[in-house]
N, C-alpha and C. Protein backbone atom coordinates (compact mmCIF):
# COMPACT_ATOMS: atom_id res chain seq x y z
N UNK A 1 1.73 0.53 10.10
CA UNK A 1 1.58 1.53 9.07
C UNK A 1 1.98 2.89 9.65
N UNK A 2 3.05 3.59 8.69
CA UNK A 2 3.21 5.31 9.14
C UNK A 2 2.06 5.79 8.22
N UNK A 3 1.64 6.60 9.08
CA UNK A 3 0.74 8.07 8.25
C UNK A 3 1.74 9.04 8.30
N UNK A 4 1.57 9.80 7.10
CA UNK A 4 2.18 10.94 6.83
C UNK A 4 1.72 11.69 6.05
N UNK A 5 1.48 12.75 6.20
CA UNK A 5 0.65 14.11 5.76
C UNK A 5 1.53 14.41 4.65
N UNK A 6 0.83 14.71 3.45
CA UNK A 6 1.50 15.03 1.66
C UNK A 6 2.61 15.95 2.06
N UNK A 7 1.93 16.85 3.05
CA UNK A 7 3.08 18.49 2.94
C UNK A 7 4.20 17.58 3.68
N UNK A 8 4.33 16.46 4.61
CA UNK A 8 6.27 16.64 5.02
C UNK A 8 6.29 15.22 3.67
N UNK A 9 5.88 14.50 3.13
CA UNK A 9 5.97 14.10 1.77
C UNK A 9 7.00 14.71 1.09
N UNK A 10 6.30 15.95 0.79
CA UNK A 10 6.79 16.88 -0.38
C UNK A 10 7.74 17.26 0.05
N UNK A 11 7.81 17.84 1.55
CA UNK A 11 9.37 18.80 2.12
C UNK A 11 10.55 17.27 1.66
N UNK A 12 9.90 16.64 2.29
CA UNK A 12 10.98 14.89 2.42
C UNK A 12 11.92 14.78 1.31
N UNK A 13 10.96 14.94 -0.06
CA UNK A 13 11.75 15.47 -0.96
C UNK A 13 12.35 16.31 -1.90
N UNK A 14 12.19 17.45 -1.12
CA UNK A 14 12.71 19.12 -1.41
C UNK A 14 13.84 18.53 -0.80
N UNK A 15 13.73 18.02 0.62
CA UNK A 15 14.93 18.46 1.23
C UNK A 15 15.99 17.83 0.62
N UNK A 16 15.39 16.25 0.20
CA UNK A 16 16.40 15.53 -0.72
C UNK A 16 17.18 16.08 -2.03
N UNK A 17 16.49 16.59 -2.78
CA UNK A 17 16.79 17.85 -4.00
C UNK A 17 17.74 18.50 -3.82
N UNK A 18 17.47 19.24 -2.68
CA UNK A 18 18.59 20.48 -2.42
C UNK A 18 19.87 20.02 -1.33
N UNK A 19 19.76 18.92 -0.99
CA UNK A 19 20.73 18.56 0.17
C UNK A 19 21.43 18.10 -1.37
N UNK A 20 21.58 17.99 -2.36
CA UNK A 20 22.50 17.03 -3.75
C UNK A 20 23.65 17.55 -3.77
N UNK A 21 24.63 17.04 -3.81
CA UNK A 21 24.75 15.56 -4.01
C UNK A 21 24.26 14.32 -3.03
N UNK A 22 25.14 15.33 -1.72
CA UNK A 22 24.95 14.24 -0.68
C UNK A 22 23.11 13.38 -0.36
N UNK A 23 23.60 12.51 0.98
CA UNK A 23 22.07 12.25 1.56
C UNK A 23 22.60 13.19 2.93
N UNK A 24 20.69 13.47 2.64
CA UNK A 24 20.04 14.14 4.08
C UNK A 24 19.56 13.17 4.86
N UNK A 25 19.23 14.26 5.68
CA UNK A 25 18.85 12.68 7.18
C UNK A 25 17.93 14.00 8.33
N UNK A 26 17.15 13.47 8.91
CA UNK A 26 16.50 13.81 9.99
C UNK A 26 15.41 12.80 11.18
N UNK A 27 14.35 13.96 11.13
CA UNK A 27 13.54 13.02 12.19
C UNK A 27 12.12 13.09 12.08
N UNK A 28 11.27 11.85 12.20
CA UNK A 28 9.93 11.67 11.58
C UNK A 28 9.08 12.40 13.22
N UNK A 29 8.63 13.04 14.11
CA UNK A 29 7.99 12.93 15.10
C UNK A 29 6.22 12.83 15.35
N UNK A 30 5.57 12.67 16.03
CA UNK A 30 4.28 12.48 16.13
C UNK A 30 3.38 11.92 17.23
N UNK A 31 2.52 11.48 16.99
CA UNK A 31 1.88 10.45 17.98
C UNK A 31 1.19 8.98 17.36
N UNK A 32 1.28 7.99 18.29
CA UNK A 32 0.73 7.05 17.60
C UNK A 32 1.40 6.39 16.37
N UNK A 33 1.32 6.32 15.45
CA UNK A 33 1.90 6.11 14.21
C UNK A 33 1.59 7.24 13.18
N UNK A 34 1.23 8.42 13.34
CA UNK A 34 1.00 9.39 12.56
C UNK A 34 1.89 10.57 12.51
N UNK A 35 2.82 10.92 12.09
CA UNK A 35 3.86 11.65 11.93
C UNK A 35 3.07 13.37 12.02
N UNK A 36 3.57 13.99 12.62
CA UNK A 36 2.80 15.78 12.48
C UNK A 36 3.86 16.57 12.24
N UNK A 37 5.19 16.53 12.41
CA UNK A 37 6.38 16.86 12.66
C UNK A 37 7.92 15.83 11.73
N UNK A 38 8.93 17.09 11.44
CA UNK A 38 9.88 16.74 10.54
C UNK A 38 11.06 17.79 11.08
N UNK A 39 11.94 16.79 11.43
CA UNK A 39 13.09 18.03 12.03
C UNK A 39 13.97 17.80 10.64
N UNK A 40 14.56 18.52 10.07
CA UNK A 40 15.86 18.18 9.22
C UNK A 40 17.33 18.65 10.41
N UNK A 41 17.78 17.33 9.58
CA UNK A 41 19.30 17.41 10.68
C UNK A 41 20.63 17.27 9.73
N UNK A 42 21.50 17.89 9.64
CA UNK A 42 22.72 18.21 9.19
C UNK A 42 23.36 16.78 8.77
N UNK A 43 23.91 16.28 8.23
CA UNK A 43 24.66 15.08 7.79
C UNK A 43 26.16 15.24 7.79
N UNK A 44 26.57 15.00 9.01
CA UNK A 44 27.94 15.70 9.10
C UNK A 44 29.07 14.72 8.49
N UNK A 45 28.83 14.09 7.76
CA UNK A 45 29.42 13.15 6.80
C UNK A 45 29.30 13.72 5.80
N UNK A 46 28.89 14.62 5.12
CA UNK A 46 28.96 15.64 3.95
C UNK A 46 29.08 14.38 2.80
N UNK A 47 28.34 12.97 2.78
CA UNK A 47 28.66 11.75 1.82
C UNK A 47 27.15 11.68 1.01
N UNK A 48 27.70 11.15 -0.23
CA UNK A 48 26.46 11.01 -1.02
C UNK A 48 25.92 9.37 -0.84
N UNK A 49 26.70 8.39 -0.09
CA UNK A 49 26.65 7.26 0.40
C UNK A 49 26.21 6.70 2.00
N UNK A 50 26.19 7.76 2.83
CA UNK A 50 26.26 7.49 4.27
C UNK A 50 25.73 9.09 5.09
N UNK A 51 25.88 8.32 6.04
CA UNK A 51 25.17 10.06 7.04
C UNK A 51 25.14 9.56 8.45
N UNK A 52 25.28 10.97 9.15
CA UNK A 52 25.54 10.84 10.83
C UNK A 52 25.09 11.98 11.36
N UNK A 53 24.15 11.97 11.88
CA UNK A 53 23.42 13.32 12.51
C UNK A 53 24.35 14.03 12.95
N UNK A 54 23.97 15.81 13.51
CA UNK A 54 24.73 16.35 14.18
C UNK A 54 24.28 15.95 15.15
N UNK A 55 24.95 16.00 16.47
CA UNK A 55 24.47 15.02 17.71
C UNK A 55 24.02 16.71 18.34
N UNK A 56 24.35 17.80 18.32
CA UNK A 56 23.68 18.80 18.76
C UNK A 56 22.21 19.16 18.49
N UNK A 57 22.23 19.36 17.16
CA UNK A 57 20.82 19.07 16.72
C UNK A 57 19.91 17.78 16.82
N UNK A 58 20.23 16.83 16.86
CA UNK A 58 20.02 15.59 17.25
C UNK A 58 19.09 15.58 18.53
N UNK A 59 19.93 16.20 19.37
CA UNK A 59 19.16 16.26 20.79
C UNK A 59 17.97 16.90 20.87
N UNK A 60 18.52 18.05 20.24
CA UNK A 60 17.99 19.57 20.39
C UNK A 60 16.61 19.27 19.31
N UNK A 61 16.53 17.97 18.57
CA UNK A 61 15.36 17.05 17.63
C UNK A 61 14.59 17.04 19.25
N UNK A 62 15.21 16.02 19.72
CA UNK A 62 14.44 14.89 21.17
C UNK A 62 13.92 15.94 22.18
N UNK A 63 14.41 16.95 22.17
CA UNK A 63 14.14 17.76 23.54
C UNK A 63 12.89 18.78 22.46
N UNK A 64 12.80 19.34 21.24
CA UNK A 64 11.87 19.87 21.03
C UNK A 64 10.59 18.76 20.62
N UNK A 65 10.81 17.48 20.57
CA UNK A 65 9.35 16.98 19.80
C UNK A 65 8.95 16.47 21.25
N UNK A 66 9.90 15.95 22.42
CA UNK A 66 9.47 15.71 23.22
C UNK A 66 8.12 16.69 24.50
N UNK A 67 9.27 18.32 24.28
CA UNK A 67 8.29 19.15 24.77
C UNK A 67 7.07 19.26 23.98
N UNK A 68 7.11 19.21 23.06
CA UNK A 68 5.78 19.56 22.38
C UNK A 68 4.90 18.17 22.35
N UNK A 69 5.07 17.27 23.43
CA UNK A 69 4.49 15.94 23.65
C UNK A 69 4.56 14.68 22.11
N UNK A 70 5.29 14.80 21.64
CA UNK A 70 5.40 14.23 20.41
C UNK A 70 6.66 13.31 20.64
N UNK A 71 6.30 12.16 20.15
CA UNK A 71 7.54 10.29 20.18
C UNK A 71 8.15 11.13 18.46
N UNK A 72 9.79 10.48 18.67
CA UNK A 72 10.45 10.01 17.73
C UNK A 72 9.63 9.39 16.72
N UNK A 73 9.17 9.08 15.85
CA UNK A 73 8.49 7.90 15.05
C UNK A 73 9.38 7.00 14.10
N UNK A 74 10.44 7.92 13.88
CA UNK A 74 11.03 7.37 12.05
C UNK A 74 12.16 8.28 12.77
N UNK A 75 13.74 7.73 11.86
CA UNK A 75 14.58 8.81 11.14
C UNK A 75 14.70 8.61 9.57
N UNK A 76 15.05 9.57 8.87
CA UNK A 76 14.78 9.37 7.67
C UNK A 76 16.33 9.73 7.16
N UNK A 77 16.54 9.42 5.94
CA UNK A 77 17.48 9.51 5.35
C UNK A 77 17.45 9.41 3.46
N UNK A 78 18.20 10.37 2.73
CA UNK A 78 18.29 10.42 1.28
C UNK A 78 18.84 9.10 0.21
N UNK A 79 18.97 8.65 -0.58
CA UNK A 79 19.71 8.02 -1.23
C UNK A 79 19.51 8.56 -2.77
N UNK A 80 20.67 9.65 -2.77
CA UNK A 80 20.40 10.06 -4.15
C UNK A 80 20.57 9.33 -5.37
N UNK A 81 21.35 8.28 -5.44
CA UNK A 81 21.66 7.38 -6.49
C UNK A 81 21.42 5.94 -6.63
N UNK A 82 20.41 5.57 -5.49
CA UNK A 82 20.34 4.25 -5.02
C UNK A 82 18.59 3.95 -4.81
N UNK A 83 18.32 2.89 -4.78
CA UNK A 83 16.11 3.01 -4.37
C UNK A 83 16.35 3.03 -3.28
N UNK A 84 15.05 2.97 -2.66
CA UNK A 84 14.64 3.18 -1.76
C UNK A 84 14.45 1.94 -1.08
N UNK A 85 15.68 1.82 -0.72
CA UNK A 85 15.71 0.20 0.24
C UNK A 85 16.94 0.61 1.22
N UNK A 86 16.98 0.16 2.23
CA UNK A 86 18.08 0.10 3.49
C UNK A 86 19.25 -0.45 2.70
N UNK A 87 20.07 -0.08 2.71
CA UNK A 87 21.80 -0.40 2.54
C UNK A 87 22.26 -1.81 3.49
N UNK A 88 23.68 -2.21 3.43
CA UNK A 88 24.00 -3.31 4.63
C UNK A 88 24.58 -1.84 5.68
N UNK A 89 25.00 -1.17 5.38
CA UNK A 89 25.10 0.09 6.22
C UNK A 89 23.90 0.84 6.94
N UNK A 90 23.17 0.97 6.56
CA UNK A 90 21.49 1.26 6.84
C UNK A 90 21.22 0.07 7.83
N UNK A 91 21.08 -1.20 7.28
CA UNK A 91 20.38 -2.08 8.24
C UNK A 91 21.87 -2.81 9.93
N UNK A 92 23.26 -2.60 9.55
CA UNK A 92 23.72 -2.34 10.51
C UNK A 92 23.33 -1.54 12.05
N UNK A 93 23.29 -0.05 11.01
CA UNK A 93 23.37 0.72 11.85
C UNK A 93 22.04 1.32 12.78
N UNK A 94 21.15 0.43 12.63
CA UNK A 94 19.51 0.85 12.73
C UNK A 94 19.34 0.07 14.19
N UNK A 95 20.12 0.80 15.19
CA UNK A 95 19.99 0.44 16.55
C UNK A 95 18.69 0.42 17.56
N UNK A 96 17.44 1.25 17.04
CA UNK A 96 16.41 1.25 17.67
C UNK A 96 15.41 0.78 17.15
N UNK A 97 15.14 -0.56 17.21
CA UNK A 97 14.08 -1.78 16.91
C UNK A 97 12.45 -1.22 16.86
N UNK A 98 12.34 0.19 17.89
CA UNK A 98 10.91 0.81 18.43
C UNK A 98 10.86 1.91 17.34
N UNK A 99 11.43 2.37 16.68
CA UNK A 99 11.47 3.22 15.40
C UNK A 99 11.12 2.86 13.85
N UNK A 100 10.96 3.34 12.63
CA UNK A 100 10.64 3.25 11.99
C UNK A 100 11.90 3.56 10.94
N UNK A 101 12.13 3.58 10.06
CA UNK A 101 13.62 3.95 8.76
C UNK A 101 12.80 4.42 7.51
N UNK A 102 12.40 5.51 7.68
CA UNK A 102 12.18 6.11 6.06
C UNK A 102 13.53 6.46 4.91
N UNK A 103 13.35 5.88 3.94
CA UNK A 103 14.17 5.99 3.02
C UNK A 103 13.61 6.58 1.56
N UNK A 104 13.87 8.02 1.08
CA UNK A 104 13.51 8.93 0.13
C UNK A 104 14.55 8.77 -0.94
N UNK A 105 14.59 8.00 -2.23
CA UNK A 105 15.04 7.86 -3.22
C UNK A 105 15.13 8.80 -4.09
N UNK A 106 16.22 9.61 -5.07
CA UNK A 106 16.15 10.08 -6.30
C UNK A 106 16.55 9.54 -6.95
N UNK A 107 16.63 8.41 -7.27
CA UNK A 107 17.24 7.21 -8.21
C UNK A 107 16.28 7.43 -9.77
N UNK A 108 15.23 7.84 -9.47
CA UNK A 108 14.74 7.72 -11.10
C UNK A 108 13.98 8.76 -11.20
N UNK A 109 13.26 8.67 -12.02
CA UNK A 109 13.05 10.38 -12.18
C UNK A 109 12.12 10.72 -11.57
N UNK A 110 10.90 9.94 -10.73
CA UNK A 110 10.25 9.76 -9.87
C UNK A 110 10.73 9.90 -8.81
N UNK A 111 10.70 10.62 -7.68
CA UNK A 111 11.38 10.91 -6.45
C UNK A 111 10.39 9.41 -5.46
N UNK A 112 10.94 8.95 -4.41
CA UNK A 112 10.40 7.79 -4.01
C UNK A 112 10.55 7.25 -2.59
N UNK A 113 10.05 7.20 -1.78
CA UNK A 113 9.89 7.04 -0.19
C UNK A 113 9.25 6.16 -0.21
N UNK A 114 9.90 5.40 1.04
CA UNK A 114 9.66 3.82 1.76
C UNK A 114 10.06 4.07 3.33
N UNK A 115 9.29 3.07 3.64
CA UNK A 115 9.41 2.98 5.17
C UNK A 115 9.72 1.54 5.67
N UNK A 116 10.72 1.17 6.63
CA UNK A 116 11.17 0.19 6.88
C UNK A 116 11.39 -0.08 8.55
N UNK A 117 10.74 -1.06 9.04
CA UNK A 117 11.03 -1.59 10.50
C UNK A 117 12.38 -2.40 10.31
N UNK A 118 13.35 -2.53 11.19
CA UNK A 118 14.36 -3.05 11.24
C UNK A 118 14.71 -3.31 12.68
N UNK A 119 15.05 -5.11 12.97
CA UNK A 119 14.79 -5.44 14.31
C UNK A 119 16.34 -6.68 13.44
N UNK A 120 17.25 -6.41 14.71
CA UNK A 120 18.38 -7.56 14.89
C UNK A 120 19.15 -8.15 13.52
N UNK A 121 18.50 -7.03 12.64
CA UNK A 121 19.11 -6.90 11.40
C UNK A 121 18.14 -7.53 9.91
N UNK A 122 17.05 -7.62 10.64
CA UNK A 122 15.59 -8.13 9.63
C UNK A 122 14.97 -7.37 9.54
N UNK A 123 15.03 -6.97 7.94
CA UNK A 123 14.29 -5.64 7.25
C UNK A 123 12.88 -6.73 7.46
N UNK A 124 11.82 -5.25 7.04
CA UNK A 124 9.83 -5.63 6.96
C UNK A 124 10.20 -4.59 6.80
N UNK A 125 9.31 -4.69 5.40
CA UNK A 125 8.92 -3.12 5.07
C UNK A 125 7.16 -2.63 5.41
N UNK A 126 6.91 -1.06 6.10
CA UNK A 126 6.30 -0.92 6.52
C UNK A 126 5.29 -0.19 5.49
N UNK A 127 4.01 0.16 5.46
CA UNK A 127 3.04 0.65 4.67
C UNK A 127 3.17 1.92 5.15
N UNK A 128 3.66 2.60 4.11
CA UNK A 128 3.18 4.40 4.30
C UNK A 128 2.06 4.95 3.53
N UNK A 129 0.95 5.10 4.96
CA UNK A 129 -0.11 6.01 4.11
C UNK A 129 -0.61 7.75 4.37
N UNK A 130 -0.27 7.89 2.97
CA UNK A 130 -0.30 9.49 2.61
C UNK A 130 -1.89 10.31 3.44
N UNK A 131 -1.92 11.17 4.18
CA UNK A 131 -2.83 11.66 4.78
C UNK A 131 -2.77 13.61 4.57
């Protein structure tokens, strides 16, 4: 199970809103399984279908959650026109088995976040509880 606090909830999907057309993408950080921290990261694919961190900011994610003693937990990513399920592109590209895949939907008029473990290409979807 991720915990996640309402307020990066809500940013999760501001950021989705205003990143439109495209999808946004960033980084879940924390301890344990409880998220405290939300980097937003640039989608240098400028696509309303796909996304690729900036690898500058990217780092510059790992080197600030790390100093501030805080694990990676999740990366997250938008799907403005699609639910909230991993893509065959999504579950390809989901190279770190020890991470988590949040996926923030605007597909209906309900804005909508899911969380997904992904290991050797076998989605489990994970329980996100709101804190």
């Amino acid at each position: 199970m991720l915990q996640i606090p309402q307020q990066i909830i809500n940013d999760l999907f501001n950021h989705a809103k205003t990143g439109l057309p495209e999808e946004v993408c960033g980084y879940l950080a924390g301890v344990g399984r409880e998220v405290t921290r939300q980097f937003r990261l640039t989608n240098i694919d400028h696509s309303n279908e796909h996304f690729s961190f900036d690898p500058q900011e990217q780092f510059q994610a790992v080197r600030e959650a790390r100093k501030a003693g805080l694990q990676i937990l999740a990366n997250y990513h938008s799907h403005p026109e699609t639910p909230a399920r991993p893509s065959q592109e999504d579950i390809r590209l989901a190279f770190d088995p020890n991470i988590s895949y949040v996926i923030v939907s605007l597909a209906a008029e309900i804005p909508d976040v899911k969380s997904f473990r992904i290991k050797g290409g076998e989605v489990e979807k994970e329980e996100i509880q709101v804190i």
